[in-house]
N, C-alpha and C. Protein backbone atom coordinates (compact mmCIF):
# COMPACT_ATOMS: atom_id res chain seq x y z
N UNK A 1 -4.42 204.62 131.15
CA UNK A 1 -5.32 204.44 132.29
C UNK A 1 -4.51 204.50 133.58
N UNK A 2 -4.75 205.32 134.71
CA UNK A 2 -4.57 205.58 135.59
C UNK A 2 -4.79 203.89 136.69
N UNK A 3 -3.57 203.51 137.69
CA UNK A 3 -3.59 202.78 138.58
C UNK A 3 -4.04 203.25 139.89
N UNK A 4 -5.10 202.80 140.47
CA UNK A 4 -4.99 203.23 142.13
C UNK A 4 -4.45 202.71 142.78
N UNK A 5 -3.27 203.23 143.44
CA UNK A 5 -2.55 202.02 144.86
C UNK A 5 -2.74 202.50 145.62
N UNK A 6 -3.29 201.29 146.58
CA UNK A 6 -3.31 201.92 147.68
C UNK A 6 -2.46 201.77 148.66
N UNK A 7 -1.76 200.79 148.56
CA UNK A 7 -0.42 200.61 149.65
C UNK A 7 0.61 199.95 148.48
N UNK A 8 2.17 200.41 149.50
CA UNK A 8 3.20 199.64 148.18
C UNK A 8 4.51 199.62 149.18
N UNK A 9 4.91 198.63 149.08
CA UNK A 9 6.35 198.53 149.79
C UNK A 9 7.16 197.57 149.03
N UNK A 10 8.43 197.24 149.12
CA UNK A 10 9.54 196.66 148.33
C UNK A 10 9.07 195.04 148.27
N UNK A 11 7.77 194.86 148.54
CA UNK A 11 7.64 193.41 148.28
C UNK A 11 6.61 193.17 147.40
N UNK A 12 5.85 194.24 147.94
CA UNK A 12 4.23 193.98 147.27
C UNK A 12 3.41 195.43 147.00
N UNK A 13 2.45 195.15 146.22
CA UNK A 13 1.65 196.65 145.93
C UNK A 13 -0.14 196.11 146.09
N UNK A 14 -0.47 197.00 146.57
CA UNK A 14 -2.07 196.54 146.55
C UNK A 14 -3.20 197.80 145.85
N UNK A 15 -3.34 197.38 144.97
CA UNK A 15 -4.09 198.10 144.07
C UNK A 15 -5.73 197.91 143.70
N UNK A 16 -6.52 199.01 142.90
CA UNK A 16 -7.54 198.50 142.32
C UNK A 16 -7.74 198.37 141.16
N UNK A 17 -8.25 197.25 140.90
CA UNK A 17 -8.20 196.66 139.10
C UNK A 17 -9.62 197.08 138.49
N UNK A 18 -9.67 197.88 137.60
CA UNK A 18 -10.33 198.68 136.68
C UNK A 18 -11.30 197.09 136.32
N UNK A 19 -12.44 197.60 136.07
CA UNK A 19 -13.57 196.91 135.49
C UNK A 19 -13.09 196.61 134.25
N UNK A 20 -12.93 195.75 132.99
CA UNK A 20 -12.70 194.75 131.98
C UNK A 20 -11.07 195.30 131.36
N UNK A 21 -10.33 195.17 132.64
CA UNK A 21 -8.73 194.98 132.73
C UNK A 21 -8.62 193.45 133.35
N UNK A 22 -7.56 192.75 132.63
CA UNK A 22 -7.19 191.64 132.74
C UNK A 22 -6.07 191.33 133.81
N UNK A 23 -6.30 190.75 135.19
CA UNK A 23 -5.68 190.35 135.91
C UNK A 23 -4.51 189.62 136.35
N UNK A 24 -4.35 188.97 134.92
CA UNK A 24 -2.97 188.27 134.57
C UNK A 24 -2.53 189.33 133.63
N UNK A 25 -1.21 188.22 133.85
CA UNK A 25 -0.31 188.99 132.63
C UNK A 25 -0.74 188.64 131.04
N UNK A 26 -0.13 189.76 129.98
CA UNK A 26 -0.64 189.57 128.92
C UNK A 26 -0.45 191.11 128.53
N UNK A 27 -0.91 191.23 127.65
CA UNK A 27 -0.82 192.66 126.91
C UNK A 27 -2.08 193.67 127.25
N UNK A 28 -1.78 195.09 127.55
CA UNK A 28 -2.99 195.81 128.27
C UNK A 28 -3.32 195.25 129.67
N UNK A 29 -2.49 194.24 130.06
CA UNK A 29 -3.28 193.86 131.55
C UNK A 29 -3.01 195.09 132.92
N UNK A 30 -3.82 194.65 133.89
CA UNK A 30 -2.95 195.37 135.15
C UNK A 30 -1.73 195.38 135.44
N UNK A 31 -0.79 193.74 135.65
CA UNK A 31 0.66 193.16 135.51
C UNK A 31 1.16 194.42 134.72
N UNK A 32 1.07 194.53 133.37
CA UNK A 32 1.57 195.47 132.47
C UNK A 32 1.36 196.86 133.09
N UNK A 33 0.55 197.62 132.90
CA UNK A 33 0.43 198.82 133.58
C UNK A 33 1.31 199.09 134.52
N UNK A 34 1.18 198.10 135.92
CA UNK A 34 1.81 198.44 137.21
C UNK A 34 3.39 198.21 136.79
N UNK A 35 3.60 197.59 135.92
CA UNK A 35 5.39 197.53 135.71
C UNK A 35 5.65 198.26 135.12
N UNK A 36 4.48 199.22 134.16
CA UNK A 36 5.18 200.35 133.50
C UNK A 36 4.92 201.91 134.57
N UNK A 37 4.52 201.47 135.49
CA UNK A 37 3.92 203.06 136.29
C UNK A 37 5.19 202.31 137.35
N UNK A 38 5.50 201.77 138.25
CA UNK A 38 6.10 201.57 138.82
C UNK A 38 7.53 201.24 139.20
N UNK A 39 7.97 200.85 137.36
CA UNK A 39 9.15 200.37 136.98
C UNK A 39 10.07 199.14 137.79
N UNK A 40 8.97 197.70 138.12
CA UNK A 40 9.72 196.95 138.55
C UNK A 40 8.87 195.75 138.14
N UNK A 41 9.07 194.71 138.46
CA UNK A 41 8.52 193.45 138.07
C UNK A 41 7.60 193.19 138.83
N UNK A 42 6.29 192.67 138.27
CA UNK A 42 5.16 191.86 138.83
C UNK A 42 4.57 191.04 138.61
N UNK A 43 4.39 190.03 139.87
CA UNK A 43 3.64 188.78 139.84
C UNK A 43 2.59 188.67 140.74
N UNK A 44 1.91 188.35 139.76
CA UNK A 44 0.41 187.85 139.75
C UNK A 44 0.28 186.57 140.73
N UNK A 45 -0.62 186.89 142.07
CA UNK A 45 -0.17 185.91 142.81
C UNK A 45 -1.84 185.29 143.01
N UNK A 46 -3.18 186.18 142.46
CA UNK A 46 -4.42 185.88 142.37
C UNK A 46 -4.64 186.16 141.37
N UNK A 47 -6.01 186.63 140.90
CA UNK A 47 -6.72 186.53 140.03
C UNK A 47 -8.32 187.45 140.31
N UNK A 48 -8.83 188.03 139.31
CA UNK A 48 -9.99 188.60 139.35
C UNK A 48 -10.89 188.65 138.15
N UNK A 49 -12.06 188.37 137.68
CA UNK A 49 -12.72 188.12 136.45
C UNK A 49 -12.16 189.27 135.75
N UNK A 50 -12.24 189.01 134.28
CA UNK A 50 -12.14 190.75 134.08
C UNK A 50 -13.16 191.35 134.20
N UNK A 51 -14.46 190.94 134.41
CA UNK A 51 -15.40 191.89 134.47
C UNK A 51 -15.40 192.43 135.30
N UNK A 52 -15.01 191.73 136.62
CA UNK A 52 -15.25 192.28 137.90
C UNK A 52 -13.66 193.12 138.65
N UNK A 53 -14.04 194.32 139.10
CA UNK A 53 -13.32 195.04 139.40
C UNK A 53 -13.14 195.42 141.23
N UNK A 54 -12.02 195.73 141.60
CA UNK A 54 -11.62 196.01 142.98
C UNK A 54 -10.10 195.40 143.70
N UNK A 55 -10.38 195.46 144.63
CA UNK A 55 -8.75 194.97 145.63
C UNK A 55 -7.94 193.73 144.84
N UNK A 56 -6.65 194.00 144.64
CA UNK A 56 -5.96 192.88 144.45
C UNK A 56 -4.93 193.63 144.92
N UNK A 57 -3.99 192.16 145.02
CA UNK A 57 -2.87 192.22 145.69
C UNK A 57 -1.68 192.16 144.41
N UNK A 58 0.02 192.08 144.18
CA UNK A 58 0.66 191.50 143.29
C UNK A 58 2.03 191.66 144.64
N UNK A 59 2.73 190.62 144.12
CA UNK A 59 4.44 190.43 144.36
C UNK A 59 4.73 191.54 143.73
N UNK A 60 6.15 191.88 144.03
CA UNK A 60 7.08 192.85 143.37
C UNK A 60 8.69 191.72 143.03
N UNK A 61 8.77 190.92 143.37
CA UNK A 61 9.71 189.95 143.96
C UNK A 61 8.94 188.65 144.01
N UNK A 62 10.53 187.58 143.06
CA UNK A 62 9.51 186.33 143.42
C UNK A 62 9.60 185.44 144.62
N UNK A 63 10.55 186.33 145.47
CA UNK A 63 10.40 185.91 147.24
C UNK A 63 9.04 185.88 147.26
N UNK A 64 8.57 186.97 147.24
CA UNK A 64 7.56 187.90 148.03
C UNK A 64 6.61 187.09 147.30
N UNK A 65 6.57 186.99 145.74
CA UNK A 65 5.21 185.97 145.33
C UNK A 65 5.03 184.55 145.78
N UNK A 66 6.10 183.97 146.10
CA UNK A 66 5.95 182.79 146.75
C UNK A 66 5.18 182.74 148.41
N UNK A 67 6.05 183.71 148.97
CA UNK A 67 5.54 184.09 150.58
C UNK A 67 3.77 183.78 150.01
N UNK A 68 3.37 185.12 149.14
CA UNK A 68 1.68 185.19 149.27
C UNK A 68 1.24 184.08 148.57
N UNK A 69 1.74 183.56 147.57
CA UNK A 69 0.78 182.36 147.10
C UNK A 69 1.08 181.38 148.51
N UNK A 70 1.92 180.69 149.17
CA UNK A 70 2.06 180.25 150.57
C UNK A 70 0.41 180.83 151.49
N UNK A 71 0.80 181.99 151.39
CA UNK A 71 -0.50 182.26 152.71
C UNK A 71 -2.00 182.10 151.40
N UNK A 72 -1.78 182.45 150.96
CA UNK A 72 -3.34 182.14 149.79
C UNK A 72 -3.48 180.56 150.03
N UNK A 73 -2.44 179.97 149.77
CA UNK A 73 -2.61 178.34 149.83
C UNK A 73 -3.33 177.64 151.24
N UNK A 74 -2.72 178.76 152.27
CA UNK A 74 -3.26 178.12 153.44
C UNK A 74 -4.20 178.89 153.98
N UNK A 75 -4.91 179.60 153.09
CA UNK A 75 -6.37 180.02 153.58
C UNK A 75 -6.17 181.49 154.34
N UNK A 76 -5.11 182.18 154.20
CA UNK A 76 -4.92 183.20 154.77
C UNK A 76 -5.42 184.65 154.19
N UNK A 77 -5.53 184.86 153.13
CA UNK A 77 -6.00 185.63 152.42
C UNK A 77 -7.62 185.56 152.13
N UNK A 78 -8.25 186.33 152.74
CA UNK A 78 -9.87 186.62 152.79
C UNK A 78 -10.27 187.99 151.88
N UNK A 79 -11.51 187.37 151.29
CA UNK A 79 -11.87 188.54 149.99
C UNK A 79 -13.21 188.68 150.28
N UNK A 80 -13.84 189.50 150.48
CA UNK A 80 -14.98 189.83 150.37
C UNK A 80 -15.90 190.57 149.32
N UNK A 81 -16.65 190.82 148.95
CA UNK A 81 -17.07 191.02 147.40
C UNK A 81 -18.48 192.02 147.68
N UNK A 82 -18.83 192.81 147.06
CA UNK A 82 -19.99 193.97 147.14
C UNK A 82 -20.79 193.33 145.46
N UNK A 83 -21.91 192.57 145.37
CA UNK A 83 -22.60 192.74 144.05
C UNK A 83 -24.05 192.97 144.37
N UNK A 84 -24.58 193.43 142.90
CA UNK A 84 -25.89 193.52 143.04
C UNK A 84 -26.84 192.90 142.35
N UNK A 85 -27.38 191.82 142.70
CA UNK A 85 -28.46 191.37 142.00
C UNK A 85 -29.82 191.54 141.57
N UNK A 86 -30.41 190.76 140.34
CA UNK A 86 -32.01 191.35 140.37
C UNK A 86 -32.94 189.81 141.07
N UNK A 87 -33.55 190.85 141.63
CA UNK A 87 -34.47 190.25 143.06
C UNK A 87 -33.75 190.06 144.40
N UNK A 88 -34.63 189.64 145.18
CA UNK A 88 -34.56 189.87 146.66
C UNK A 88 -33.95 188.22 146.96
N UNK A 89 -33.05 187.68 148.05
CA UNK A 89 -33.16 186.62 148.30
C UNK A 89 -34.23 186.49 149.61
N UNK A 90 -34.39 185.23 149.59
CA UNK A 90 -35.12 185.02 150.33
C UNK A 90 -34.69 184.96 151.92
N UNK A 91 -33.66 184.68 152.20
CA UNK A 91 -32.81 184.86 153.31
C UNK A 91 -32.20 186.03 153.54
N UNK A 92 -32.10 186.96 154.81
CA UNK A 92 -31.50 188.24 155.20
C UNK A 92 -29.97 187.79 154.79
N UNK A 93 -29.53 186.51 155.62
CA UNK A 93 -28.07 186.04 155.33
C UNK A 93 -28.55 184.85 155.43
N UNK A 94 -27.02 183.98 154.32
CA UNK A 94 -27.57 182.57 154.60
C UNK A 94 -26.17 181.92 154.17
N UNK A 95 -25.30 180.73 154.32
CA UNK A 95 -24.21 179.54 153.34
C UNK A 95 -24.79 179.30 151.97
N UNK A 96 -24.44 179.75 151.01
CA UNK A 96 -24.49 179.02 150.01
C UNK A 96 -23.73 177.74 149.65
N UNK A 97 -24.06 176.68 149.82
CA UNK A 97 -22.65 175.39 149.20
C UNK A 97 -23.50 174.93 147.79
N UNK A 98 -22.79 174.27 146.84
CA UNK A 98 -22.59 174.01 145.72
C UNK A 98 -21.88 172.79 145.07
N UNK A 99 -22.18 172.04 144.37
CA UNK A 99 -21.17 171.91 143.10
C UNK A 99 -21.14 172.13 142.16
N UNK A 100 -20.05 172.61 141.69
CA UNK A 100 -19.66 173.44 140.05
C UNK A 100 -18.64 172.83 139.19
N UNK A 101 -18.91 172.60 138.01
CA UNK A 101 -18.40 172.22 136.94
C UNK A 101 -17.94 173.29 136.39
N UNK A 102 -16.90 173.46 135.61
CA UNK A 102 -16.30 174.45 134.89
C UNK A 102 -15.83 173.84 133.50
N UNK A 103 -16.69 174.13 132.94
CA UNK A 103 -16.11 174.38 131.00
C UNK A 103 -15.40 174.71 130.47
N UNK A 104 -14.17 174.34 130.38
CA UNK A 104 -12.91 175.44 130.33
C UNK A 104 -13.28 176.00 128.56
N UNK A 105 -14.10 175.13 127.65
CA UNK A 105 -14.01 175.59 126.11
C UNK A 105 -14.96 176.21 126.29
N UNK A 106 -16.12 176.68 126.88
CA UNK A 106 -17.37 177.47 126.93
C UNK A 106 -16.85 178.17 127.78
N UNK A 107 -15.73 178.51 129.04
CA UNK A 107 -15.48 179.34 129.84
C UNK A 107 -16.44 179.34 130.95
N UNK A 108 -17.46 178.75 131.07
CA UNK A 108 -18.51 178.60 131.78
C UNK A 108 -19.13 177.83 132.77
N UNK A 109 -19.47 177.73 134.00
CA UNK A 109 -19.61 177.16 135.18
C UNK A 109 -21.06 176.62 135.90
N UNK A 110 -21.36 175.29 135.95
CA UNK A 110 -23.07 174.81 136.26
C UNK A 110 -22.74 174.40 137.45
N UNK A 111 -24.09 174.80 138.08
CA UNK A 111 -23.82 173.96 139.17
C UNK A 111 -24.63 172.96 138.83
N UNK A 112 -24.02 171.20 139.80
CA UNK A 112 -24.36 170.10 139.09
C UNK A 112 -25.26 169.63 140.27
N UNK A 113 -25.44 168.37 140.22
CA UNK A 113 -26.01 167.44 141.50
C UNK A 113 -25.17 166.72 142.63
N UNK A 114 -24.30 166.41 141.72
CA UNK A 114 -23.28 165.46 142.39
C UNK A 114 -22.15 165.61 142.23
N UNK A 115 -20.96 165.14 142.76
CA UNK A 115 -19.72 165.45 142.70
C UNK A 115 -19.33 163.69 141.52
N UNK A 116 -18.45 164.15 140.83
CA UNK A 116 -17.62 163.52 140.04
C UNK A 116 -16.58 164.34 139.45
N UNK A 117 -15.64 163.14 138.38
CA UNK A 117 -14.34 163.95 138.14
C UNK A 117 -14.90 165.46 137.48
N UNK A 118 -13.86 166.42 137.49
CA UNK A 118 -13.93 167.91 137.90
C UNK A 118 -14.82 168.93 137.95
N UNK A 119 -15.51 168.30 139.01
CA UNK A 119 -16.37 168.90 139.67
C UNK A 119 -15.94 169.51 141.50
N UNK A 120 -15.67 170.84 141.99
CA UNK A 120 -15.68 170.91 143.10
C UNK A 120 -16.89 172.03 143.78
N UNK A 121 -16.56 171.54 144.87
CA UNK A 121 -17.65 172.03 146.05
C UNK A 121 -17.06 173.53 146.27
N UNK A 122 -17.95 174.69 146.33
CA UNK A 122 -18.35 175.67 145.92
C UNK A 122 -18.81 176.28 147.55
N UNK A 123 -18.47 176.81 148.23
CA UNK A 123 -18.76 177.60 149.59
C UNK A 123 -19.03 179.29 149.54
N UNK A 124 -19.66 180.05 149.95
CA UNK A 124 -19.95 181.10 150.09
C UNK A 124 -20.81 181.53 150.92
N UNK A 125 -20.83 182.37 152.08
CA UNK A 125 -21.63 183.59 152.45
C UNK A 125 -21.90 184.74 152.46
N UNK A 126 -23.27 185.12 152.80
CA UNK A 126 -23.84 186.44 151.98
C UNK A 126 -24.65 187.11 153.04
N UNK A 127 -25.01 188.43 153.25
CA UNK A 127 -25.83 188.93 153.87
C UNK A 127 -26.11 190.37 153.09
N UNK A 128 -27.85 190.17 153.39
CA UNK A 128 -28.56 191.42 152.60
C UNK A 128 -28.39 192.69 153.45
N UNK A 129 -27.90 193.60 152.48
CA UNK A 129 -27.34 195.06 152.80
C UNK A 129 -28.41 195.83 152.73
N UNK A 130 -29.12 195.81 151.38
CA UNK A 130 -30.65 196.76 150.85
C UNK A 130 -30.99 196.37 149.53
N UNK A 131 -32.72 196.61 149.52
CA UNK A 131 -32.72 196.93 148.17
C UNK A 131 -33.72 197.89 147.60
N UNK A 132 -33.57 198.07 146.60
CA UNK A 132 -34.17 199.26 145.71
C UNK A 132 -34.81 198.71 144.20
N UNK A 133 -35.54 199.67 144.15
CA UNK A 133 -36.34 199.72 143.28
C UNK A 133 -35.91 200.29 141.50
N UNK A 134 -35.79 199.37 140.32
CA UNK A 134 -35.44 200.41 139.10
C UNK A 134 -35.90 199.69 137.92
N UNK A 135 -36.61 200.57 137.45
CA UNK A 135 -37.41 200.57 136.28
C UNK A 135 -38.44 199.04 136.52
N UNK A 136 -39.05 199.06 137.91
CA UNK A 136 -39.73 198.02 137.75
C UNK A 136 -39.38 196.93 138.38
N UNK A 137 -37.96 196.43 138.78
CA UNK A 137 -38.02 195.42 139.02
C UNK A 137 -37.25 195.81 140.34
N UNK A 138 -36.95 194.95 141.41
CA UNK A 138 -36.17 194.51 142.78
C UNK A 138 -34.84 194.39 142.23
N UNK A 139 -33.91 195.36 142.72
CA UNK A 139 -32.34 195.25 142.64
C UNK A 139 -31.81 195.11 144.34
N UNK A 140 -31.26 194.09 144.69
CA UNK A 140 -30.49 193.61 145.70
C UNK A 140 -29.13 194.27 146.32
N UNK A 141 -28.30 194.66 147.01
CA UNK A 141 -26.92 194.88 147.34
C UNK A 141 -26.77 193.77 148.02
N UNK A 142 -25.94 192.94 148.22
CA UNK A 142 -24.59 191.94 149.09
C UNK A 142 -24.13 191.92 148.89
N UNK A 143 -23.30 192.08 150.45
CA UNK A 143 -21.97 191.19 150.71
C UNK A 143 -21.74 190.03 151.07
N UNK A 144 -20.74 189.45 150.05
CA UNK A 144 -20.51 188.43 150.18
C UNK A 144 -19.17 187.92 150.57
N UNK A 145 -19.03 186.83 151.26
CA UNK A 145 -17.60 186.13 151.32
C UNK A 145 -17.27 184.67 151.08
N UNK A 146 -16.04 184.60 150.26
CA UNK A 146 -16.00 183.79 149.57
C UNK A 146 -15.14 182.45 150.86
N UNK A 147 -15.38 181.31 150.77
CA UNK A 147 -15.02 180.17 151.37
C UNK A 147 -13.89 179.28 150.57
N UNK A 148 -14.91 179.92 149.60
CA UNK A 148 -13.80 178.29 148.68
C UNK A 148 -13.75 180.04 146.74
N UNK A 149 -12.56 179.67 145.97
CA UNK A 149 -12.14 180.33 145.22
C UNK A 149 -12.73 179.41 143.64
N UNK A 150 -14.17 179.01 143.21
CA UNK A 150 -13.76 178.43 142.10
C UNK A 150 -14.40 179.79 140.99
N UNK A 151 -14.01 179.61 139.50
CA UNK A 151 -14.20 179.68 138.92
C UNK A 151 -15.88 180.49 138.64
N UNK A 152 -16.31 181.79 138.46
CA UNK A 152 -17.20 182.08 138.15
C UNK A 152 -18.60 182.20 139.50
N UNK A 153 -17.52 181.58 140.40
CA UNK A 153 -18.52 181.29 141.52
C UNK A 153 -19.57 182.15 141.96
N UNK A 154 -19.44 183.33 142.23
CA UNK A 154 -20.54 184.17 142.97
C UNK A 154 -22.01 183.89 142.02
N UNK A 155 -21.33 184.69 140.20
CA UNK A 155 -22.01 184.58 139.24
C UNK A 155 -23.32 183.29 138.76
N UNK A 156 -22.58 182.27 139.37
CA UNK A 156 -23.07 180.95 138.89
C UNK A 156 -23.90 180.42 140.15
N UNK A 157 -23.85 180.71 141.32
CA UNK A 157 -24.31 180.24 142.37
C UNK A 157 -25.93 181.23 142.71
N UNK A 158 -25.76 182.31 142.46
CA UNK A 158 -26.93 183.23 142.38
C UNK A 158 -27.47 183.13 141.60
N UNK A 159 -27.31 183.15 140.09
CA UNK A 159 -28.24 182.83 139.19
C UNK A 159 -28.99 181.51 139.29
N UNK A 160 -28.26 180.66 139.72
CA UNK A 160 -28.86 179.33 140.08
C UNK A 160 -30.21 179.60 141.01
N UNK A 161 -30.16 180.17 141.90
CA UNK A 161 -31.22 180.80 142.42
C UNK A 161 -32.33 181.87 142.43
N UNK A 162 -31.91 181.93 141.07
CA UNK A 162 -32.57 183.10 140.14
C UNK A 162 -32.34 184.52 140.58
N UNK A 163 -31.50 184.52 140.80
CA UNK A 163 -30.70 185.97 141.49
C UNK A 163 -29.83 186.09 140.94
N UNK A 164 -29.82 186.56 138.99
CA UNK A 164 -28.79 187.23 138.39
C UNK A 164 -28.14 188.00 138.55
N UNK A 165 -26.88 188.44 138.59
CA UNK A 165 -26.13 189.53 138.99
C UNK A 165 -26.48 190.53 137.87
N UNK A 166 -26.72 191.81 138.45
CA UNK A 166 -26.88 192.75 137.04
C UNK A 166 -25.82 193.08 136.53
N UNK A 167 -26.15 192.95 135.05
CA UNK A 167 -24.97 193.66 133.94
C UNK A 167 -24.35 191.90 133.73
N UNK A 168 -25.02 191.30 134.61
CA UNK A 168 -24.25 189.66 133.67
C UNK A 168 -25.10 188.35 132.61
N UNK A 169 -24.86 189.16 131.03
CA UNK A 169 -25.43 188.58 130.41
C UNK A 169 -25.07 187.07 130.00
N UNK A 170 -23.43 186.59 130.76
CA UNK A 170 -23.61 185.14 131.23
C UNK A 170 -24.26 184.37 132.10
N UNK A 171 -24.52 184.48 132.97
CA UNK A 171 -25.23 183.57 133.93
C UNK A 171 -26.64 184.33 134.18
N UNK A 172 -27.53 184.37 133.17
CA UNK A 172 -29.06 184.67 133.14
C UNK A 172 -29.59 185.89 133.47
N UNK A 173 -28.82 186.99 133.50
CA UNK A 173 -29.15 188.26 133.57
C UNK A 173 -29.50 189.12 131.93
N UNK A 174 -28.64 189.85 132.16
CA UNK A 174 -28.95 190.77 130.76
C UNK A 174 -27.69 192.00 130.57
N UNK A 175 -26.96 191.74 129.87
CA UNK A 175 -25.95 192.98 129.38
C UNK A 175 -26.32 194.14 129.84
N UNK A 176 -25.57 194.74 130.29
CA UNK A 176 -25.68 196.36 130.26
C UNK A 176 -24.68 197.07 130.36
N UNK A 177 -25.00 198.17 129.62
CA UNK A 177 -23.44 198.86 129.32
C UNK A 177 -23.03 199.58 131.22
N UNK A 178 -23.50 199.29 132.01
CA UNK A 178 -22.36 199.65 133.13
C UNK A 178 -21.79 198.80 133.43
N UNK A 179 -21.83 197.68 132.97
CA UNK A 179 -20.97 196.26 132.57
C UNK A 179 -21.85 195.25 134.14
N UNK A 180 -20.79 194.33 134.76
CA UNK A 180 -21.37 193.45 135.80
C UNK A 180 -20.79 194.44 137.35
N UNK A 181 -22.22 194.15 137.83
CA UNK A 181 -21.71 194.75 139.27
C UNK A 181 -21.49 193.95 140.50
N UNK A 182 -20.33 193.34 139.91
CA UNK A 182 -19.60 192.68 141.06
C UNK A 182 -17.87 193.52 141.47
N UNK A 183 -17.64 193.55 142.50
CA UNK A 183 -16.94 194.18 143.33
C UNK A 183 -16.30 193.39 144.46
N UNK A 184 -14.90 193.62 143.92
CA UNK A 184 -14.00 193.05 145.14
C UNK A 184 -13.52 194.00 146.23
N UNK A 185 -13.99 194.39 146.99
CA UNK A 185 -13.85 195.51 148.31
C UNK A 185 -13.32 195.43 149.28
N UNK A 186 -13.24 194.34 149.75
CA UNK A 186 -11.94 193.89 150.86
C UNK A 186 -11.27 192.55 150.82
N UNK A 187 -9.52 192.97 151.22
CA UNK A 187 -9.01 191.90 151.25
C UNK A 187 -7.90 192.05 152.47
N UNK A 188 -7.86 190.71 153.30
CA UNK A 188 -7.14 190.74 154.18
C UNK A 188 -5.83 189.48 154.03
N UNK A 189 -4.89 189.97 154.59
CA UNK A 189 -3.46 189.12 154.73
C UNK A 189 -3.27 188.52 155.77
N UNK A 190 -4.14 188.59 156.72
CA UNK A 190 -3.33 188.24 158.00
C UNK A 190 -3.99 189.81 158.75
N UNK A 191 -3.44 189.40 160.37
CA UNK A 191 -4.06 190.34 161.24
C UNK A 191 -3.02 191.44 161.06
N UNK A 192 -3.71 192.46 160.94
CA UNK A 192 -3.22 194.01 160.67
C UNK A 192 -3.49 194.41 159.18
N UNK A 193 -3.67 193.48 158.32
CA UNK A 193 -3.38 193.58 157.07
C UNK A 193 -4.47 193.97 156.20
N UNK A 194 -5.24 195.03 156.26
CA UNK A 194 -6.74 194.58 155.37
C UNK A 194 -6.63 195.99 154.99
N UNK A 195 -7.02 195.82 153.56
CA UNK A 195 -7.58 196.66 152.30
C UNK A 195 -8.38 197.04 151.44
N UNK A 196 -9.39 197.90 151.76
CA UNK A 196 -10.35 198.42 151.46
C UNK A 196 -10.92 198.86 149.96
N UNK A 197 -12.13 199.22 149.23
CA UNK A 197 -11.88 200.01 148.01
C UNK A 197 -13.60 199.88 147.63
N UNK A 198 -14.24 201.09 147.83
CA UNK A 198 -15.64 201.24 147.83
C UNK A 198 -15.99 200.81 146.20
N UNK A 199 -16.40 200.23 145.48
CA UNK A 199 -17.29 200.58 144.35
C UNK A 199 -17.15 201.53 143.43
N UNK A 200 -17.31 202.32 141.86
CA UNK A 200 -17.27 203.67 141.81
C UNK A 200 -18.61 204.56 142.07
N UNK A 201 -18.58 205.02 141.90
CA UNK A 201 -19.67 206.33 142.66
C UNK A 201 -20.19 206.44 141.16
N UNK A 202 -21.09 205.43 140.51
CA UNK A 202 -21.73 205.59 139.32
C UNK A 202 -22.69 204.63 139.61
N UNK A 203 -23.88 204.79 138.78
CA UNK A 203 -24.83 203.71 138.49
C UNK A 203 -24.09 202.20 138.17
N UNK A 204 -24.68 201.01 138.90
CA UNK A 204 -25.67 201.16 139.61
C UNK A 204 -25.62 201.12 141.06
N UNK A 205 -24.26 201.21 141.40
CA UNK A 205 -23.80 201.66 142.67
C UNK A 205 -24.58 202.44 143.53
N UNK A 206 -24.96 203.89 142.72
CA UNK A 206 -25.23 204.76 143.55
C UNK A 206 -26.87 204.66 144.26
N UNK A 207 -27.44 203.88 143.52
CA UNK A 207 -28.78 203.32 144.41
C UNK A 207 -28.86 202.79 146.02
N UNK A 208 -27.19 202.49 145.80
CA UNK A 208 -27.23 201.69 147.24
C UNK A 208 -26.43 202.83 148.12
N UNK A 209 -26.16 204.15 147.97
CA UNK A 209 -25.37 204.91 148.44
C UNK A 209 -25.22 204.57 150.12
N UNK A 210 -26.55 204.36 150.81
CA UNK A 210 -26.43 204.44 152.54
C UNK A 210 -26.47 202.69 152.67
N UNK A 211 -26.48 202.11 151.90
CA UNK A 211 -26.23 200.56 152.91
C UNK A 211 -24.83 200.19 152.04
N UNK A 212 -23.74 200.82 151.24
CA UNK A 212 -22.06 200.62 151.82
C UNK A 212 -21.70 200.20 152.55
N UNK A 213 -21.16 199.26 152.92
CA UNK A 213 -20.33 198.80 154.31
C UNK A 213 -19.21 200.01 154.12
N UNK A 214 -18.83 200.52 155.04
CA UNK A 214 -17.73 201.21 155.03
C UNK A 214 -16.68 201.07 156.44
């Protein structure tokens, strides 16, 4: 499988991670790939579901992975996300806040009522791009941006509102073989620093062809 980079210098590489490629290290992951296409060492300084595919960043150097987990730590690193859900929200744009529990033996994430032990508060905003019509039902495009980084979040916070992400037969949608259409599309480092990466140009993407942020 072919890597896209899109930028690369002696510290760091910024690439796009293939839809159900594994973001850490491990066998078959991205980590793996990029050290065998690139021939140098990489660290994993984020993270991306495997389902969900787009922008990530890696170290080349564990200077350089320390530097970015440093700016990740202090809120410097901004991700923005392209998914599509079934139905309309009710808001053009709106804050989503939350609390979410995470299951680490079910892998799986509720949002709860109240905060107690490991449970954290869950931040996100969203604004409606378009939507379209298929086989019947209301399919959604947003963008979203993430506030706070937990666990399953986009997935778990929309369905809660009955706004399944399509293709996610975890959190109350329904399987489908173009898998989940969530999308990591921009990420920024700091001022000057931002990196782009549209979606692929396949179903169910291509419904939304003219409301792309580009």
């Amino acid at each position: 499988m072919s890597i896209n980079v899109i930028y690369e210098n002696k510290d760091m590489v910024v690439c796009v991670k293939p839809q159900g490629v594994i973001s850490e290290c491990g066998n078959g992951s991205l980590p793996e790939m990029l050290t065998q296409a690139l021939n140098c060492e990489i660290f994993p300084v984020h993270r991306l579901d495997r389902a969900t595919g787009g922008i990530m960043v890696y170290a080349k150097n564990k200077k350089s992975a320390a530097a970015l987990s440093s700016i990740i730590a202090c809120g410097g690193m901004k991700k923005e996300y392209l998914a599509i859900v079934r139905g309309v929200p009710e808001a053009q744009a709106d804050i989503l806040t939350d609390f979410l529990y995470h299951d680490r033996i079910k892998n799986k994430s509720f949002v709860v009522k109240r905060g107690r032990n490991g449970v954290k508060t869950a931040v996100l905003n969203y604004k409606l791009l378009g939507s379209a019509e298929h086989n019947g039902q209301l399919l959604s495009l947003l963008q979203i941006q993430l506030q706070t980084g937990r666990t399953h979040q986009i997935r778990v916070q929309f369905s809660h509102r009955g706004l399944p992400l399509y293709g996610d037969g975890k959190y109350g949608g329904r399987a489908e073989r173009e898998g989940l259409a969530l999308w990591s599309f921009h990420l920024s480092l700091g001022e000057g620093k931002c990196y782009k990466s549209l979606p692929p140009d396949s179903f169910p993407w291509t419904l939304f062809e003219e409301n792309l942020p580009r």
